[in-house]
PDB file of N, CA and C in Angstrom:
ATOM      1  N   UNK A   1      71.077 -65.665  -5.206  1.00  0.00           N
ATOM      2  CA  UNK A   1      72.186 -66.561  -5.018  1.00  0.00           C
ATOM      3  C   UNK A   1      72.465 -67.242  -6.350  1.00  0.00           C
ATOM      4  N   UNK A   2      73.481 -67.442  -6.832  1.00  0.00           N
ATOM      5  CA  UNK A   2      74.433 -68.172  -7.619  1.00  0.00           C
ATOM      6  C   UNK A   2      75.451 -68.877  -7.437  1.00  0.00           C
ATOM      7  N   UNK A   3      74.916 -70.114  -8.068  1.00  0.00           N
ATOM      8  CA  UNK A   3      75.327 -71.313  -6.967  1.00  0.00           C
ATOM      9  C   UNK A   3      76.264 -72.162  -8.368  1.00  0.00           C
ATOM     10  N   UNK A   4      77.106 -72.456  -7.991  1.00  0.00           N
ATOM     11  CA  UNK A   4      78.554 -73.008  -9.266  1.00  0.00           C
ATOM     12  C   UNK A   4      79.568 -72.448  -9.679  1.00  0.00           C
ATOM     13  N   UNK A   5      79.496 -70.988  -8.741  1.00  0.00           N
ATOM     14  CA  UNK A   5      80.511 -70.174  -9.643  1.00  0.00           C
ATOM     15  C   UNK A   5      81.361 -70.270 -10.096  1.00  0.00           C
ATOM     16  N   UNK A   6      82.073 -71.618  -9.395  1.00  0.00           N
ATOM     17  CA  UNK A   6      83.369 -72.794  -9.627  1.00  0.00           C
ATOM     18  C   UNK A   6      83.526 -72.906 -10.788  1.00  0.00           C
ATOM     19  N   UNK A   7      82.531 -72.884 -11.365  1.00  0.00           N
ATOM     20  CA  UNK A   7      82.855 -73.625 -12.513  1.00  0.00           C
ATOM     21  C   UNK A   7      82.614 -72.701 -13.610  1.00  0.00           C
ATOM     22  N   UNK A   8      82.577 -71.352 -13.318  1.00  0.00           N
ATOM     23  CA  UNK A   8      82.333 -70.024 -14.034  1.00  0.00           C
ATOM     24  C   UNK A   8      84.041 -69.352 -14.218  1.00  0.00           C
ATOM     25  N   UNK A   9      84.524 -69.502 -15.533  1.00  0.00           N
ATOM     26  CA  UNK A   9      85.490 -68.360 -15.472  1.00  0.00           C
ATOM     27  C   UNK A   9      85.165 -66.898 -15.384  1.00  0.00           C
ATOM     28  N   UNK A  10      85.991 -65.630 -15.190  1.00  0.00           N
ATOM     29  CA  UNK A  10      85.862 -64.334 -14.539  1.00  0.00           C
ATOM     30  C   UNK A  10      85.063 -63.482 -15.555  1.00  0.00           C
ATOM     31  N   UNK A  11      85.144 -64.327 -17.031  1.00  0.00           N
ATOM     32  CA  UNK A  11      84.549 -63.504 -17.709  1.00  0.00           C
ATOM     33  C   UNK A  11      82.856 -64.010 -17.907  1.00  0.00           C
ATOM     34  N   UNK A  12      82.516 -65.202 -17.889  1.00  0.00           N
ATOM     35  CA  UNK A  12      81.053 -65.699 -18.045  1.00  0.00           C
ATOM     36  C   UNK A  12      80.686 -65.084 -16.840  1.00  0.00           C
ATOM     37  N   UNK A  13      81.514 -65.218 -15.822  1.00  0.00           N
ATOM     38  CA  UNK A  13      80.961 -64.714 -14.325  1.00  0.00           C
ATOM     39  C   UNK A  13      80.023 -63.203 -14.281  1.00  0.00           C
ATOM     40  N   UNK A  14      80.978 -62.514 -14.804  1.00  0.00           N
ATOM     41  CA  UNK A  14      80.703 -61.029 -14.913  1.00  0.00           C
ATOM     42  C   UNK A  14      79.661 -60.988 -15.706  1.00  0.00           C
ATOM     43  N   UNK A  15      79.512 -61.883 -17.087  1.00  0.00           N
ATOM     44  CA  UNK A  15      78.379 -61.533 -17.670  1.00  0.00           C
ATOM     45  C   UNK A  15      77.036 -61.816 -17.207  1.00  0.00           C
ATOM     46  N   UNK A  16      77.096 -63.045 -16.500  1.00  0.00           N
ATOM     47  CA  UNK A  16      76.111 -63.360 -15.608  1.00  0.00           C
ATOM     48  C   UNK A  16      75.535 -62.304 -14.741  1.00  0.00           C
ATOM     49  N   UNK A  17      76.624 -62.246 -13.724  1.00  0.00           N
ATOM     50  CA  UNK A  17      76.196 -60.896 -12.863  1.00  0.00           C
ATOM     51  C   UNK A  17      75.839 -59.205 -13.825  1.00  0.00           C
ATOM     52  N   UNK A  18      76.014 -59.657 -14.627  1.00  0.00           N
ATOM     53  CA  UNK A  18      75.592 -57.768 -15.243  1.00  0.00           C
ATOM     54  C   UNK A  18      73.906 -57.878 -15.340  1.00  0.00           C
ATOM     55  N   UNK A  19      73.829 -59.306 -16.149  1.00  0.00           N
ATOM     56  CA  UNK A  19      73.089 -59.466 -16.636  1.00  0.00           C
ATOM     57  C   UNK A  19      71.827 -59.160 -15.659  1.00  0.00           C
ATOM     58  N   UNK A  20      71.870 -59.878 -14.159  1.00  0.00           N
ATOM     59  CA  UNK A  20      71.115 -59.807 -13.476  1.00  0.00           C
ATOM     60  C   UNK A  20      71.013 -58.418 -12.613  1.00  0.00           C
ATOM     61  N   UNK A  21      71.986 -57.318 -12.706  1.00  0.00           N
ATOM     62  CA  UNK A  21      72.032 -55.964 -12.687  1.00  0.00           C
ATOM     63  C   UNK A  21      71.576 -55.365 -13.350  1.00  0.00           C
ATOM     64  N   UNK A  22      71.438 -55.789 -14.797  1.00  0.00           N
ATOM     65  CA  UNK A  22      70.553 -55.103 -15.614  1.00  0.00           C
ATOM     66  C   UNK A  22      68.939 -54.831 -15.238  1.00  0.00           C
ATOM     67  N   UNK A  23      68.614 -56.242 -14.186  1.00  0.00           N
ATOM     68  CA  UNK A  23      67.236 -56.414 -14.116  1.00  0.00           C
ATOM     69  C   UNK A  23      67.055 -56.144 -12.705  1.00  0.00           C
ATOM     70  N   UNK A  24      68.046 -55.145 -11.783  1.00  0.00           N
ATOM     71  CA  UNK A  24      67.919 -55.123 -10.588  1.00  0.00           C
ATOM     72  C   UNK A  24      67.513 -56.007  -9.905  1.00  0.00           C
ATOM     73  N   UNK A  25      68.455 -57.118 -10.049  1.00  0.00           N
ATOM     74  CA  UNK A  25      67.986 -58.380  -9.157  1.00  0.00           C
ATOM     75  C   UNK A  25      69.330 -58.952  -8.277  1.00  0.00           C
ATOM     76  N   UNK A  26      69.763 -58.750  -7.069  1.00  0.00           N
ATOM     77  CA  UNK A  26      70.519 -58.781  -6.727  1.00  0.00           C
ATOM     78  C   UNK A  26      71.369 -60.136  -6.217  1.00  0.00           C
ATOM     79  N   UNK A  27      72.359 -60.012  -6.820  1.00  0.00           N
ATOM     80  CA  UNK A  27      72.960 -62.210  -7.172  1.00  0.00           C
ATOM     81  C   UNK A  27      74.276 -62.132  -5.761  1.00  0.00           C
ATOM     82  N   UNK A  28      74.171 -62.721  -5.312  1.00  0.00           N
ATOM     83  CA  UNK A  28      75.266 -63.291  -4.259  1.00  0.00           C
ATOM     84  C   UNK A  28      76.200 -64.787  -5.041  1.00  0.00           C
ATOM     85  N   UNK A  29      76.975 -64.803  -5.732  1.00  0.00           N
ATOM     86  CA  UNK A  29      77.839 -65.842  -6.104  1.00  0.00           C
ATOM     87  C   UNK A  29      78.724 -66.632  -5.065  1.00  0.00           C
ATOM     88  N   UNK A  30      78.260 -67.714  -4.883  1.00  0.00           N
ATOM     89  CA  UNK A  30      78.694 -68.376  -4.152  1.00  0.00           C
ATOM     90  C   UNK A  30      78.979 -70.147  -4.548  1.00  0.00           C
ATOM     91  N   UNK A  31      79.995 -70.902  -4.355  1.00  0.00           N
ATOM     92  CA  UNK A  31      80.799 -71.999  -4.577  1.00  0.00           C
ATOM     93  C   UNK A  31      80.309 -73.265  -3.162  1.00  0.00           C
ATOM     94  N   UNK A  32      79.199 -74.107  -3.317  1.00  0.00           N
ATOM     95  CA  UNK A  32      79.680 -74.915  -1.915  1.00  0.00           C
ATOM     96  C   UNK A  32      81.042 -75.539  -1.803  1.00  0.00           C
ATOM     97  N   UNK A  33      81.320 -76.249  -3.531  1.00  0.00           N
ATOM     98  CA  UNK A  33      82.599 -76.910  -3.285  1.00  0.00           C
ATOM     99  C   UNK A  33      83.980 -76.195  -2.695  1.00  0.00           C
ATOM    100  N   UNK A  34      84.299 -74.559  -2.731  1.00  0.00           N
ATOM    101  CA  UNK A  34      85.138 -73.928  -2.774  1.00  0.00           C
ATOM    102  C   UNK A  34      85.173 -72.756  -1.436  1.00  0.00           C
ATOM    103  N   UNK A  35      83.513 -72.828  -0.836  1.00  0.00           N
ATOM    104  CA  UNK A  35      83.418 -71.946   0.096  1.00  0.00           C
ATOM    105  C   UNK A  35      82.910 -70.328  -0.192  1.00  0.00           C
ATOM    106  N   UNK A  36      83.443 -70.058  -1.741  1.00  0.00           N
ATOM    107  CA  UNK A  36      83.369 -68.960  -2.172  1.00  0.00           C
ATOM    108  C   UNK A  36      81.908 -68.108  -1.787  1.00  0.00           C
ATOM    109  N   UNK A  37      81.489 -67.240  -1.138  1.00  0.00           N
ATOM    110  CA  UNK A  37      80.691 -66.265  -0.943  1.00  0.00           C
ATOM    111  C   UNK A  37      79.695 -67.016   0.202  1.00  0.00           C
ATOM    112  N   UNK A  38      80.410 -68.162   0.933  1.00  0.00           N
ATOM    113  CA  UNK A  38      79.149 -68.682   1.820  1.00  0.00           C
ATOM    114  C   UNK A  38      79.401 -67.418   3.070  1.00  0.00           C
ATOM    115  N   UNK A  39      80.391 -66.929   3.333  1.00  0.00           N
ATOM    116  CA  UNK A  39      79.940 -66.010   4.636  1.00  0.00           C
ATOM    117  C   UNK A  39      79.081 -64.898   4.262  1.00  0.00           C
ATOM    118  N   UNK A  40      79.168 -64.337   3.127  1.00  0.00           N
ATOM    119  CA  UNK A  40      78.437 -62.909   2.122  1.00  0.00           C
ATOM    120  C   UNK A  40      77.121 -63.191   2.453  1.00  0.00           C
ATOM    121  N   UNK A  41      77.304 -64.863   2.004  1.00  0.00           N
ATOM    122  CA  UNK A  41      75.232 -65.780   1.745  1.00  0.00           C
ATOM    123  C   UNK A  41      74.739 -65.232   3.284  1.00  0.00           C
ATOM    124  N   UNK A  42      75.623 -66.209   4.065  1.00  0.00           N
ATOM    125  CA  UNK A  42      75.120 -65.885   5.696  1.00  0.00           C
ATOM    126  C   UNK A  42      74.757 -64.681   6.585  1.00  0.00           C
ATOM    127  N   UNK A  43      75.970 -63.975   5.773  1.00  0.00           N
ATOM    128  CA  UNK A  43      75.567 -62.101   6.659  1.00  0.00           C
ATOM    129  C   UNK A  43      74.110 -61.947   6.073  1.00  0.00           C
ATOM    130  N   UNK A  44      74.298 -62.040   4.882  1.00  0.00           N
ATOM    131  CA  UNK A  44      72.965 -61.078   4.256  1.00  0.00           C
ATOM    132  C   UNK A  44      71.661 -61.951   4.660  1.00  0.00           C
ATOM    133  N   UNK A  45      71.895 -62.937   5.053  1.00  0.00           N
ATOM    134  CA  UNK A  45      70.575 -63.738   5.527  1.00  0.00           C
ATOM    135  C   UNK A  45      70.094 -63.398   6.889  1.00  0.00           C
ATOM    136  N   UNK A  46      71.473 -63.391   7.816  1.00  0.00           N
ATOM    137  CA  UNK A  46      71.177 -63.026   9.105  1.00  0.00           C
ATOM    138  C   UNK A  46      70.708 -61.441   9.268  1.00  0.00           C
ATOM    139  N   UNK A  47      71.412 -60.349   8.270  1.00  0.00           N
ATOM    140  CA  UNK A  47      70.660 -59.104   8.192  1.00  0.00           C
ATOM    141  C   UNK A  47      69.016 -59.339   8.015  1.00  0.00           C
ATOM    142  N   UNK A  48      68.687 -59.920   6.663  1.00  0.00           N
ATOM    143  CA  UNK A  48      67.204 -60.076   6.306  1.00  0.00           C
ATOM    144  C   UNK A  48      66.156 -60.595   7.526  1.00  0.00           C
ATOM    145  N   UNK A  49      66.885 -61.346   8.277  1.00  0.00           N
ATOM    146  CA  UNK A  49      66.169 -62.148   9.428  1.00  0.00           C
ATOM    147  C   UNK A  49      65.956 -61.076  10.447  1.00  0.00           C
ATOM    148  N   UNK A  50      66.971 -60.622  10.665  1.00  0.00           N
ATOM    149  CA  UNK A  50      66.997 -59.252  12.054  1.00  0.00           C
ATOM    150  C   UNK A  50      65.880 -57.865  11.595  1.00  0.00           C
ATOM    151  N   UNK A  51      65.828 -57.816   9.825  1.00  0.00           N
ATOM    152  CA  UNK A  51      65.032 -56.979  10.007  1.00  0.00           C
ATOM    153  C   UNK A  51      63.852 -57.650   9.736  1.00  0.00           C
ATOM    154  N   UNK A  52      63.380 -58.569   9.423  1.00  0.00           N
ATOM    155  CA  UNK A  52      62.204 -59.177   9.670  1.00  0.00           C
ATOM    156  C   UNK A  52      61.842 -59.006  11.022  1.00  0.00           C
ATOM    157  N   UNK A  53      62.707 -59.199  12.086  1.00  0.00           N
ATOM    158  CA  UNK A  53      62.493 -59.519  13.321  1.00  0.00           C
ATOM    159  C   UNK A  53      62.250 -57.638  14.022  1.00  0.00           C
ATOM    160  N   UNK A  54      62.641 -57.210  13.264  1.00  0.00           N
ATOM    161  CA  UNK A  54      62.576 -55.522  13.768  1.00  0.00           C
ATOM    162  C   UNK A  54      61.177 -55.306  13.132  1.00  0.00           C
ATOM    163  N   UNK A  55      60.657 -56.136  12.080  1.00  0.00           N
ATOM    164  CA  UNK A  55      59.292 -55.269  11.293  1.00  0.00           C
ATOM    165  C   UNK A  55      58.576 -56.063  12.248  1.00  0.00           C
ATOM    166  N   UNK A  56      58.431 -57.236  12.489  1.00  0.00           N
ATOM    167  CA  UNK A  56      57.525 -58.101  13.492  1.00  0.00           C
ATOM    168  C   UNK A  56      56.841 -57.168  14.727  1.00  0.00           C
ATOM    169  N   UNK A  57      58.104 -57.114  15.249  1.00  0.00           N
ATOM    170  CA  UNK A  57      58.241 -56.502  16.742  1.00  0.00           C
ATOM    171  C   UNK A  57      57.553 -54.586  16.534  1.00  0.00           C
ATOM    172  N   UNK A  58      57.519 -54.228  15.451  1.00  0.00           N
ATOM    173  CA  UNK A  58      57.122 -52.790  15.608  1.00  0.00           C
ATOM    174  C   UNK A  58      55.672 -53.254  14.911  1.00  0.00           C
ATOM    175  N   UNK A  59      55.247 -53.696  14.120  1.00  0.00           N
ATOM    176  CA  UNK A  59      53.837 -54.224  13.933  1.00  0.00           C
ATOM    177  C   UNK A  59      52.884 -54.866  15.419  1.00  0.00           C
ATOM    178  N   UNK A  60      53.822 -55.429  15.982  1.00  0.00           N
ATOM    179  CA  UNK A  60      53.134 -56.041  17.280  1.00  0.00           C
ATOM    180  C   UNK A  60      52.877 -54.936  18.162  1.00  0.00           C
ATOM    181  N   UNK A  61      53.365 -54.024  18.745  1.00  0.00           N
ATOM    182  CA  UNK A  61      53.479 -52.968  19.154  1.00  0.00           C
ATOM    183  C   UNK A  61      52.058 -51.843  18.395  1.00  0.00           C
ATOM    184  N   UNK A  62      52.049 -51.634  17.123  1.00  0.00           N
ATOM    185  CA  UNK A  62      51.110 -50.996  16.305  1.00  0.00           C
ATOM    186  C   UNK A  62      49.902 -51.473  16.881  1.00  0.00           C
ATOM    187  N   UNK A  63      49.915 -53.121  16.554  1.00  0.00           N
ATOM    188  CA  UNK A  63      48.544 -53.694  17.132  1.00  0.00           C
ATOM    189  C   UNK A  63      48.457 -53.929  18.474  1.00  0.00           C
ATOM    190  N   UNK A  64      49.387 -53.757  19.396  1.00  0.00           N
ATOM    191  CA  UNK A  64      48.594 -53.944  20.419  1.00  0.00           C
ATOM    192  C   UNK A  64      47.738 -52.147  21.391  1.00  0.00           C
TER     193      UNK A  64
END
């Protein structure tokens, strides 16, 4: 997550984000003041959670 983007014009923006592509690290840019990328933030959180919740549930299963 990248948090200010507000205050990032299109070109610092991009360099930012390459930058952290360079290092396979994957950036979600997002604005609280502006809203910018809070639904992107939320999907990808609620994905990460569901498959947490899918690795849980097939580990529990393994062990029992």
């Amino acid at each position: 997550m990248l948090n200010k983007v507000d205050l990032l014009d299109a070109v610092a923006l991009t360099k930012v984000q390459d930058a952290f592509a360079a290092l396979a690290v994957p950036v979600i840019p997002i604005s609280a003041v502006t809203g910018q990328g809070l639904r992107t933030l939320t999907h990808t959180f609620a994905e990460a959670l569901e498959r947490l919740k899918n690795e849980d549930a097939a580990l529990a299963i393994v062990e029992s």
